[in-house]
N, C-alpha and C. Protein backbone atom coordinates (compact mmCIF):
# COMPACT_ATOMS: atom_id res chain seq x y z
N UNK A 1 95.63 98.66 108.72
CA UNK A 1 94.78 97.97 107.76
C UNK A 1 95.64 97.59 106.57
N UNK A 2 95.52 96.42 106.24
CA UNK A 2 96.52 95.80 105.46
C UNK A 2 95.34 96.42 103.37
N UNK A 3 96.54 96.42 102.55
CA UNK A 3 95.92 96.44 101.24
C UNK A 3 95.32 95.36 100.84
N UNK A 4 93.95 95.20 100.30
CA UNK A 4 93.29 93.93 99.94
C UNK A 4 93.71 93.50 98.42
N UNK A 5 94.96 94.15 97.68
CA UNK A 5 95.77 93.69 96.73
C UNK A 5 96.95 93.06 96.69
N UNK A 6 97.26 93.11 98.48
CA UNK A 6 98.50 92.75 98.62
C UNK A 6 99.83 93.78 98.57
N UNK A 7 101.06 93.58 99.03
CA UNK A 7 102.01 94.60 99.21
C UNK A 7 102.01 95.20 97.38
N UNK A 8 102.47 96.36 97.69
CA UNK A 8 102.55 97.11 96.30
C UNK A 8 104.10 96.29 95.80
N UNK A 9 104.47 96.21 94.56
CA UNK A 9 106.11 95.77 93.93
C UNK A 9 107.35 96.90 93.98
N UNK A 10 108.24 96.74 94.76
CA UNK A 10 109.07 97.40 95.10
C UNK A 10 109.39 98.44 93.74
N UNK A 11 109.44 99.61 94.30
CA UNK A 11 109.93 100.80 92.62
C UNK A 11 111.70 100.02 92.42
N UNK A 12 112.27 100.28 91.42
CA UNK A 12 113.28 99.65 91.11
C UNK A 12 114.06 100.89 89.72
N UNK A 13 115.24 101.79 90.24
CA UNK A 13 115.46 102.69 89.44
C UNK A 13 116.21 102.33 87.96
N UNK A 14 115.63 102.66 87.08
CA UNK A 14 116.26 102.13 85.58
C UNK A 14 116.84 103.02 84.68
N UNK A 15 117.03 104.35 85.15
CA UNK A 15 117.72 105.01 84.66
C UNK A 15 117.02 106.96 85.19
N UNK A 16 117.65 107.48 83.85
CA UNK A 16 117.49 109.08 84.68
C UNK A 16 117.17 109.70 83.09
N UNK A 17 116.85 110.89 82.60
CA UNK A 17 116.07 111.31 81.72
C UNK A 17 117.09 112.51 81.68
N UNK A 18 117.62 112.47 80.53
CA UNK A 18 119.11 113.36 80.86
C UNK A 18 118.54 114.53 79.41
N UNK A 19 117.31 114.36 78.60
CA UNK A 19 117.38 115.44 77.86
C UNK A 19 116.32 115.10 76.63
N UNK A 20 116.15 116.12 75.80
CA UNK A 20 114.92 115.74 74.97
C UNK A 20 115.57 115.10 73.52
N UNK A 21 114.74 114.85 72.64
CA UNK A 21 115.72 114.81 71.68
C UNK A 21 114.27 114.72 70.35
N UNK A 22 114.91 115.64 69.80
CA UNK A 22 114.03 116.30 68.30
C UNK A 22 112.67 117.00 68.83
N UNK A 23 111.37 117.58 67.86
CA UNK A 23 110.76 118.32 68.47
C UNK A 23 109.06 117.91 68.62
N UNK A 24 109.27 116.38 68.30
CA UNK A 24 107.72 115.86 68.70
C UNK A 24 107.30 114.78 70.21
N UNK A 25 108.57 115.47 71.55
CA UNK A 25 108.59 114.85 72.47
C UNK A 25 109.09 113.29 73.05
N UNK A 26 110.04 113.06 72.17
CA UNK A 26 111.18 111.65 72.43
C UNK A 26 112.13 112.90 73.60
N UNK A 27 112.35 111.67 74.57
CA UNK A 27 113.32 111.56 75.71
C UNK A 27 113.97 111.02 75.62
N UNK A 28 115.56 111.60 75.61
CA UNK A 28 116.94 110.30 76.23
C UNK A 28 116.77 110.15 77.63
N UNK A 29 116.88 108.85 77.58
CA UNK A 29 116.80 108.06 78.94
C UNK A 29 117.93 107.54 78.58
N UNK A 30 119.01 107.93 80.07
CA UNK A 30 120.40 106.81 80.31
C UNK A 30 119.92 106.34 81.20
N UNK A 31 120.05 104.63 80.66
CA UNK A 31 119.83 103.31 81.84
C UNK A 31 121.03 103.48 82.48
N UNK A 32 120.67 102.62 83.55
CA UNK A 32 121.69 102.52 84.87
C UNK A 32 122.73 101.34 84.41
N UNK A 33 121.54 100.42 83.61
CA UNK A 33 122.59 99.16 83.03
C UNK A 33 122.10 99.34 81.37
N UNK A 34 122.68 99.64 80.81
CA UNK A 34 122.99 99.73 78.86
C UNK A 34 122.42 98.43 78.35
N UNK A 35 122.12 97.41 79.36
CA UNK A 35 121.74 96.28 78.38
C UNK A 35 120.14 95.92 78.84
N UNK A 36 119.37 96.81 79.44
CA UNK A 36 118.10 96.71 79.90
C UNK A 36 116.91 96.23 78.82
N UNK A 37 115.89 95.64 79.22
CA UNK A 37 115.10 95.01 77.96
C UNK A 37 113.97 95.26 79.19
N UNK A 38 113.98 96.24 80.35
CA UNK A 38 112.66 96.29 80.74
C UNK A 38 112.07 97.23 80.59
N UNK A 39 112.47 98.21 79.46
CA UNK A 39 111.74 99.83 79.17
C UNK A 39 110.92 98.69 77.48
N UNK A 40 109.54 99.00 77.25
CA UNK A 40 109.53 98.54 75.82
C UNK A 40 108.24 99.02 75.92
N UNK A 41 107.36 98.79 74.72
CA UNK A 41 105.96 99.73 74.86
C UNK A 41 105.00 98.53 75.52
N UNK A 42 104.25 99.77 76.18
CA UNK A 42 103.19 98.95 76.88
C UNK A 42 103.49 98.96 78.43
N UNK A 43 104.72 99.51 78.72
CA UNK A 43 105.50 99.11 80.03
C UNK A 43 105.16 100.33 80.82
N UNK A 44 104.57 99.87 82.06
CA UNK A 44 104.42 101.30 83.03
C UNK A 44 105.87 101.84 83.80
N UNK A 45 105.76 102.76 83.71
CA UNK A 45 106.71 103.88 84.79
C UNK A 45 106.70 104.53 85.16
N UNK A 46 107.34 105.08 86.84
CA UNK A 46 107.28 105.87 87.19
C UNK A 46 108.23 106.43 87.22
N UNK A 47 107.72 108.07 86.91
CA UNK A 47 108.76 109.00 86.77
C UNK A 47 109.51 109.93 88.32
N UNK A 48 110.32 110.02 89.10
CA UNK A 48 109.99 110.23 90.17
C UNK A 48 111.41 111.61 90.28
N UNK A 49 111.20 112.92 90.81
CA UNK A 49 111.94 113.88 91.30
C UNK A 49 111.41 114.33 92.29
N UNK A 50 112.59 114.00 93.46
CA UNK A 50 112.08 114.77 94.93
C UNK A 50 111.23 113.96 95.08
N UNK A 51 109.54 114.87 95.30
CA UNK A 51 108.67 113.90 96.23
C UNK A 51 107.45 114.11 95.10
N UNK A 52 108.25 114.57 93.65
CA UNK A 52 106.87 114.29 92.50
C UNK A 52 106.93 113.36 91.57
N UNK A 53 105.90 112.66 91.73
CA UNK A 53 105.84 111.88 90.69
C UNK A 53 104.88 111.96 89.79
N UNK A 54 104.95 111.00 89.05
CA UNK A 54 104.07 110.48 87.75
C UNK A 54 104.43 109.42 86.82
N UNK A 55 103.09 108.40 86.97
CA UNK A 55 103.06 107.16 85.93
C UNK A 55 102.74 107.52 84.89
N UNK A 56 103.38 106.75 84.14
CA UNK A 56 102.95 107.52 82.07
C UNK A 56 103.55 105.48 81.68
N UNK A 57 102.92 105.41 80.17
CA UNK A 57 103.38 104.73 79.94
C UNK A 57 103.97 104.43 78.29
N UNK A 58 105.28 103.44 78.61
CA UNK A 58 105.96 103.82 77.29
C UNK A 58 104.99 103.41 76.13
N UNK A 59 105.08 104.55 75.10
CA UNK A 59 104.75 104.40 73.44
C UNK A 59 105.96 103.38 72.56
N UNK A 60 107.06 104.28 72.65
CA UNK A 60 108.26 103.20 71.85
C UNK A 60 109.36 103.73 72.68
N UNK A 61 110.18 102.79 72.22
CA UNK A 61 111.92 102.87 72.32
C UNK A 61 112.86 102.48 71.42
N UNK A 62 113.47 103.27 71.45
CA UNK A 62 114.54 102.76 70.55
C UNK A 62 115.93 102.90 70.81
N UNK A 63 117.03 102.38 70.99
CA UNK A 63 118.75 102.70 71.28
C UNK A 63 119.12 103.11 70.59
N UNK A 64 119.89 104.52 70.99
CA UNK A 64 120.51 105.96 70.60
C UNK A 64 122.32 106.10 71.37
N UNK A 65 123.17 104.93 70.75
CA UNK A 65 124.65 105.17 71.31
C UNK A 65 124.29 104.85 73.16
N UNK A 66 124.66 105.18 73.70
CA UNK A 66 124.76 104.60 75.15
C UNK A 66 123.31 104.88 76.09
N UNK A 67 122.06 105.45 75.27
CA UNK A 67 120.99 106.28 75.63
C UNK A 67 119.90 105.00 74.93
N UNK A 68 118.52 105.22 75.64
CA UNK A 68 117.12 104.59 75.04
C UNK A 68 116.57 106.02 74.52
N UNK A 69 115.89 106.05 73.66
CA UNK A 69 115.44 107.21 73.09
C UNK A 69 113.22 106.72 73.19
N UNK A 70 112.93 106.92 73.85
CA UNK A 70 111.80 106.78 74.63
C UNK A 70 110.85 107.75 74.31
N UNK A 71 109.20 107.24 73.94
CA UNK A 71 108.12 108.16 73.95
C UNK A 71 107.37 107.40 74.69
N UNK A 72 106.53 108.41 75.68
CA UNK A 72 105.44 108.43 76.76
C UNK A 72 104.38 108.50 76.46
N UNK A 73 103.11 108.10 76.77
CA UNK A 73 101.96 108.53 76.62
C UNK A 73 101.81 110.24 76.85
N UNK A 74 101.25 111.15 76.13
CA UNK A 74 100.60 111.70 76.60
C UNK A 74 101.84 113.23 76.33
N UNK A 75 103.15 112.95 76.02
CA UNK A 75 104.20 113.22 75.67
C UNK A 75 104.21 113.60 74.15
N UNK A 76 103.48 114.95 73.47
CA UNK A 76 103.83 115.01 72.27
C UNK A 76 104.56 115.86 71.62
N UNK A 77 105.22 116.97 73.00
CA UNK A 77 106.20 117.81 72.31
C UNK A 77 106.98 117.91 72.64
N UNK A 78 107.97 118.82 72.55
CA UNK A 78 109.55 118.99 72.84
C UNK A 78 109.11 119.78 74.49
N UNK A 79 108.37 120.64 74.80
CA UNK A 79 107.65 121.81 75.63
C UNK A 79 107.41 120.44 76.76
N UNK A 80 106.99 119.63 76.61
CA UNK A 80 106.29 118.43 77.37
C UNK A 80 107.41 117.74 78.02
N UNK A 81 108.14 117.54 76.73
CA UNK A 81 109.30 116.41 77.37
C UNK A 81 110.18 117.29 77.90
N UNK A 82 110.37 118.59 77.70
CA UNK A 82 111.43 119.10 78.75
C UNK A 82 111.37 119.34 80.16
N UNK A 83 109.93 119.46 80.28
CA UNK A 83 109.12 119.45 82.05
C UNK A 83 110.00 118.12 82.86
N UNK A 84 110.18 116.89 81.78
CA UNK A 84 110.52 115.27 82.59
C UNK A 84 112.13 115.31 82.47
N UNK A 85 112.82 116.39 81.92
CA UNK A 85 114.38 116.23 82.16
C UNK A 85 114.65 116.31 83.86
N UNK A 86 115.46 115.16 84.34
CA UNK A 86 115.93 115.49 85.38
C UNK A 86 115.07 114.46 86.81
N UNK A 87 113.99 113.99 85.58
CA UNK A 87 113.46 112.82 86.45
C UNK A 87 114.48 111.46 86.68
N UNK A 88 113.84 110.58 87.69
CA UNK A 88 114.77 109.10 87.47
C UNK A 88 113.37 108.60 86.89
N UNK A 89 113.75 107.55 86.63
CA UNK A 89 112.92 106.75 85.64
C UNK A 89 112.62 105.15 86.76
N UNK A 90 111.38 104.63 87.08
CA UNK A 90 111.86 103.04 87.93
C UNK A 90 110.62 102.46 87.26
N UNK A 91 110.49 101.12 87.67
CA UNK A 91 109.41 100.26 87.21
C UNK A 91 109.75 99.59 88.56
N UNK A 92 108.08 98.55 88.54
CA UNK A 92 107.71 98.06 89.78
C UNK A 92 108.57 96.80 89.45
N UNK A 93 109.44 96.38 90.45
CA UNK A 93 110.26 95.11 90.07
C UNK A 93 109.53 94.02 89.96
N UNK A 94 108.07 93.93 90.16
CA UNK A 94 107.56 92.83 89.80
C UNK A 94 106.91 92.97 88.27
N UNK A 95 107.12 93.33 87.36
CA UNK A 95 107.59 94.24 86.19
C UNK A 95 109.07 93.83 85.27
N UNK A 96 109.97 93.72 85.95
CA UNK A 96 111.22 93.65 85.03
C UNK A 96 111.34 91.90 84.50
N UNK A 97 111.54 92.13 83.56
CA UNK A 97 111.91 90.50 82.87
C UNK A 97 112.63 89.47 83.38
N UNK A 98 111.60 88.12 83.39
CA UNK A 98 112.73 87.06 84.25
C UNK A 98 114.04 86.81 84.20
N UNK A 99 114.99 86.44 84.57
CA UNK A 99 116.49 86.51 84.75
C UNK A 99 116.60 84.73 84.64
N UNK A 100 117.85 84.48 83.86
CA UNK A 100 118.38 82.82 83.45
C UNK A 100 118.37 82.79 85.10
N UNK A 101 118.74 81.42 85.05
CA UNK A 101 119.09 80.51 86.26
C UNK A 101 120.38 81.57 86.84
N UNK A 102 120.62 81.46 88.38
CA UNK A 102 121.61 81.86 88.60
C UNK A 102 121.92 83.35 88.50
N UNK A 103 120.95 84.12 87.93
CA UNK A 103 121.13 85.76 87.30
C UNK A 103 120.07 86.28 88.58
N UNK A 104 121.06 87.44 88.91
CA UNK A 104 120.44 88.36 90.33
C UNK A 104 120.39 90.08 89.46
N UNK A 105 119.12 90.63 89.76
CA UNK A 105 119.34 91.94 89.53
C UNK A 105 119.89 92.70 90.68
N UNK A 106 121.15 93.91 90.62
CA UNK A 106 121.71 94.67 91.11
C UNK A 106 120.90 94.93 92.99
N UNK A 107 119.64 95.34 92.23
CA UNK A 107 118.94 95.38 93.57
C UNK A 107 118.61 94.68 94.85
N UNK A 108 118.57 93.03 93.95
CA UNK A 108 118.59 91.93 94.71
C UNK A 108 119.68 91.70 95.64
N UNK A 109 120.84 91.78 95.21
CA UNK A 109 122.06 91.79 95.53
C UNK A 109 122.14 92.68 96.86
N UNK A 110 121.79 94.12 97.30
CA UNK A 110 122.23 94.72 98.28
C UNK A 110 121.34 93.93 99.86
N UNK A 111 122.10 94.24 100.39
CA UNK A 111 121.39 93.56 101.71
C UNK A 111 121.52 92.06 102.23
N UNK A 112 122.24 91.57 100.64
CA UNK A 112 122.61 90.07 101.05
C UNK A 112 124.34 90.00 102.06
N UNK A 113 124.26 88.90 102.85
CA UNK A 113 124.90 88.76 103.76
C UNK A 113 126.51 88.50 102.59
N UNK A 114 127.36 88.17 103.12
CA UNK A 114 128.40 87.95 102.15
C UNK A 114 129.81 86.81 103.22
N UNK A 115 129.73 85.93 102.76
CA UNK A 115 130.17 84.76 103.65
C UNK A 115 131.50 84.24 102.46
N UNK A 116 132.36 83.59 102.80
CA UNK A 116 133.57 82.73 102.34
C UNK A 116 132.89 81.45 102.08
N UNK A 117 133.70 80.52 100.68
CA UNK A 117 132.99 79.21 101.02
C UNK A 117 133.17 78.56 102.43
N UNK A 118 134.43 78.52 102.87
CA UNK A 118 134.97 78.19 104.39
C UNK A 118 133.93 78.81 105.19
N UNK A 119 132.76 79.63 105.03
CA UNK A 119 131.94 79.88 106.25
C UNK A 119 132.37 81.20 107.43
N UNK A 120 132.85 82.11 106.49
CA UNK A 120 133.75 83.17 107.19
C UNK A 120 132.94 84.29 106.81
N UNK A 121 132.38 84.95 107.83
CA UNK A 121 131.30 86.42 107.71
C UNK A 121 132.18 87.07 107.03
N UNK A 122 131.87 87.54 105.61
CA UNK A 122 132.72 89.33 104.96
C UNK A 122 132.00 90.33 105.46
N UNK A 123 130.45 90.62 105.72
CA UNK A 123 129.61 91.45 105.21
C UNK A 123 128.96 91.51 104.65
N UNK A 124 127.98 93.12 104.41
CA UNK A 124 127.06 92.92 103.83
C UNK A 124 127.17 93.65 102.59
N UNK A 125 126.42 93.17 101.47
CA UNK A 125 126.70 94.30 100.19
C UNK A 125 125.45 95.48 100.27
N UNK A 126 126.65 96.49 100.20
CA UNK A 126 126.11 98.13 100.65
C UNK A 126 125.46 98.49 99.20
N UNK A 127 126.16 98.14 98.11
CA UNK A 127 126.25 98.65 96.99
C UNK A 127 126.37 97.50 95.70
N UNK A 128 125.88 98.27 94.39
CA UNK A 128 126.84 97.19 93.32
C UNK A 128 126.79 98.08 92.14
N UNK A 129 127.69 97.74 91.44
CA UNK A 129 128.06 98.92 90.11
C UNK A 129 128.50 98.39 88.74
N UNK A 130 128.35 99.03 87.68
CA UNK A 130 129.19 97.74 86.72
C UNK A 130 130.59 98.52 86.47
N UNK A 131 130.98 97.79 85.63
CA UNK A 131 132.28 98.25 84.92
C UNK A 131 132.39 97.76 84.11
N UNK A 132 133.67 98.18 82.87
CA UNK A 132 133.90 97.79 81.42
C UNK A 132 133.60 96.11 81.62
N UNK A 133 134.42 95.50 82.79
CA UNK A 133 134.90 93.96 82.73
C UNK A 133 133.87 93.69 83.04
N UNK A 134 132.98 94.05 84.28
CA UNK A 134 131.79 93.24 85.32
C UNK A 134 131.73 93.94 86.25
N UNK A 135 130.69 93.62 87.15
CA UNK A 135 130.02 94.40 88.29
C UNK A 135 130.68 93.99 89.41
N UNK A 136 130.44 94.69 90.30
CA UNK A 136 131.20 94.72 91.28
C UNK A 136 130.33 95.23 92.32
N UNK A 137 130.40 93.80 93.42
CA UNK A 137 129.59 94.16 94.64
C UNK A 137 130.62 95.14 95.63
N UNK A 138 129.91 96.20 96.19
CA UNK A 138 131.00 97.13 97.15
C UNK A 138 130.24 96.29 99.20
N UNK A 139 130.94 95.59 99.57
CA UNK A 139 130.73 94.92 100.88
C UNK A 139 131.10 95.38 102.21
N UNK A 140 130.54 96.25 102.65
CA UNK A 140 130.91 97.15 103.92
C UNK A 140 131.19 96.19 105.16
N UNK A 141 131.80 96.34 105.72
CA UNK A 141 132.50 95.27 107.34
C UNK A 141 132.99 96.39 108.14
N UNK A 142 133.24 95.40 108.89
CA UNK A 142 133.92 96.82 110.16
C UNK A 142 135.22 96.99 109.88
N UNK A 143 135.56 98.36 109.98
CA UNK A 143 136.77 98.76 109.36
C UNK A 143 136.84 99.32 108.12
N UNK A 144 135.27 98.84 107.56
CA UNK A 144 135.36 99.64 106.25
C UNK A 144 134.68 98.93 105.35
N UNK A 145 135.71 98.76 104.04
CA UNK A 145 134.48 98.17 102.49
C UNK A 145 135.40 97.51 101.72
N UNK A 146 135.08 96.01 101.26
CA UNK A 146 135.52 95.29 100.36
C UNK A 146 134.92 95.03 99.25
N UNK A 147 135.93 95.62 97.76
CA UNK A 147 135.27 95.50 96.48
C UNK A 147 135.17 93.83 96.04
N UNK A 148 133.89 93.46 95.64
CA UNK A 148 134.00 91.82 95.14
C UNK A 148 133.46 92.24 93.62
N UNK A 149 134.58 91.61 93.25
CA UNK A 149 134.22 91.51 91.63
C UNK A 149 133.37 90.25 91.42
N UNK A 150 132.50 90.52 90.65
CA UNK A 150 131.03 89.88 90.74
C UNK A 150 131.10 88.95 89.34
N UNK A 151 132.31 87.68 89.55
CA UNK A 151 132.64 87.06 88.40
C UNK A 151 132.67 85.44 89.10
N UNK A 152 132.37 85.00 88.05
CA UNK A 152 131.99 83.15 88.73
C UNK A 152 133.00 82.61 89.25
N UNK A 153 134.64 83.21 89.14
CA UNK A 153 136.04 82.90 90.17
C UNK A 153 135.99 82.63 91.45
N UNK A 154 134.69 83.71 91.73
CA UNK A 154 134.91 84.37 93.21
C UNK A 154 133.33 84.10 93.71
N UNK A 155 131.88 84.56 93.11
CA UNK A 155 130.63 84.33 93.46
C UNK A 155 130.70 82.89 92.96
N UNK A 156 130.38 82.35 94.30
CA UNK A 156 130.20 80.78 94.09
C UNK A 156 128.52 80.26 94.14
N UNK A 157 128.31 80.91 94.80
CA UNK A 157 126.47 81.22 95.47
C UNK A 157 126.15 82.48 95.43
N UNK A 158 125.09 82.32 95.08
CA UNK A 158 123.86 83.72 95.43
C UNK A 158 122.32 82.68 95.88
N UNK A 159 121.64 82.99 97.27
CA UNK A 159 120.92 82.73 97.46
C UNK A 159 119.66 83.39 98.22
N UNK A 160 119.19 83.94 97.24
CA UNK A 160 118.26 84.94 97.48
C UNK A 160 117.25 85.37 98.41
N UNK A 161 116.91 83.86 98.65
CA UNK A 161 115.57 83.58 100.09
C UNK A 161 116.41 83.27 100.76
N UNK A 162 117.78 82.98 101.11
CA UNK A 162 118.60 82.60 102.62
C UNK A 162 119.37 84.39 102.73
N UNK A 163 119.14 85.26 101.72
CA UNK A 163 119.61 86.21 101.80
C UNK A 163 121.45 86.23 101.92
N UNK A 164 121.98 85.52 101.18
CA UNK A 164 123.30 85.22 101.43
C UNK A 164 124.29 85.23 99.97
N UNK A 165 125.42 85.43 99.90
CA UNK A 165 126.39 85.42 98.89
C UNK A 165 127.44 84.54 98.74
N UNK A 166 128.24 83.67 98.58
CA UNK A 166 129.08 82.90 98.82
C UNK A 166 130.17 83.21 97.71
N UNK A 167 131.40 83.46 98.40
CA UNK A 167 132.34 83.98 97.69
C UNK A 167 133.42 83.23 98.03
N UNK A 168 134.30 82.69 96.98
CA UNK A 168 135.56 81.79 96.59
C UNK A 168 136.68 83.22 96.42
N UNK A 169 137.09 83.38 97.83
CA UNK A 169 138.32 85.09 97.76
C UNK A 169 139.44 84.25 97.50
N UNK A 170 140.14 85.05 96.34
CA UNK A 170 141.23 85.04 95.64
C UNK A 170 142.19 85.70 96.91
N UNK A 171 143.60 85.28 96.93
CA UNK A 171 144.69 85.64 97.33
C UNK A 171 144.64 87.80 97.22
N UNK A 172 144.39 88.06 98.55
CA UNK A 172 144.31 89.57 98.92
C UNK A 172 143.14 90.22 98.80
N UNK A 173 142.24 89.55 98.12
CA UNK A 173 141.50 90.08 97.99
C UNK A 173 140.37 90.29 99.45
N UNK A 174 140.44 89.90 100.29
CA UNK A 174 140.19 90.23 101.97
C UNK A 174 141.04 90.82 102.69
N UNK A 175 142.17 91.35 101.93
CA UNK A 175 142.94 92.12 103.04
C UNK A 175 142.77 93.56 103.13
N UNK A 176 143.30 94.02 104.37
CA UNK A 176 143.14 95.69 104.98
C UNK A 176 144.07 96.04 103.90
């Protein structure tokens, strides 16, 4: 029997709840990406460890050095917020803020096929991560895994409904 709301919006992880901070129930939350604008008040989340969860939803936020410093509904003490250390933190991706032209979230990215402009199968992306410079798709093939630095040199295409990547490889960067 199908839902008469339609499929639920994929959970989508935005970070992890690494500790409390002062004693009227604010949480540090480290995002997965430091430049996130989809935690803000009003915003639902789910909190999820193992196989428990719980939706709460944000009061405020504010940026604390590499951390969101976050209050929950329902969240008013230090006793409260230490129960949620150790949760991950996700929102329903139909939920996170539209993206410019051309802009893929991390998540989008795994599962896409990964092709040469020349039309040459790489693989598929297993993974993606950032770094100081830029993100970096990790592309598993047989034999193993090719890092693609996820910079307009090299991603020529991303096409989301053909499920595909198109990559302009630099000199070695396909070799064993």
């Amino acid at each position: 029997m199908s839902d008469p709301n339609g499929p639920r919006p994929r959970p989508v992880a935005l970070g992890k709840i690494v500790n409390t901070h002062g004693i009227r129930g604010e949480l540090r939350l480290l995002p997965f990406n430091p430049d996130t604008e989809a935690v803000y008040p009003g915003v639902e989340l789910t909190l999820r460890r193992g196989a428990t969860t719980r939706v709460t939803t944000v009061r405020s936020v504010r940026p604390h050095k590499n951390l969101l410093l976050v209050t929950l509904e329902g969240v008013d003490t230090m006793n409260a917020a230490e129960e949620l250390v150790g949760y991950e933190v996700e929102i329903d991706a139909g939920a996170l803020p539209d993206l410019a032209e051309g802009e893929a979230y991390h998540f989008q990215l795994v599962g896409l096929a990964v092709e040469t402009t020349a039309g040459v199968h790489v693989g598929v992306v297993d993974e993606v991560f950032s770094t100081a410079a830029n993100d970096v798709c990790v592309v598993r093939r047989e034999g193993g895994e090719v890092l693609i630095p996820y910079v307009q040199d090299i991603v020529r295409e991303v096409d989301l409904e053909a499920r595909r990547l198109v990559i302009e490889p630099i000199p070695g960067l396909l070799d064993d």
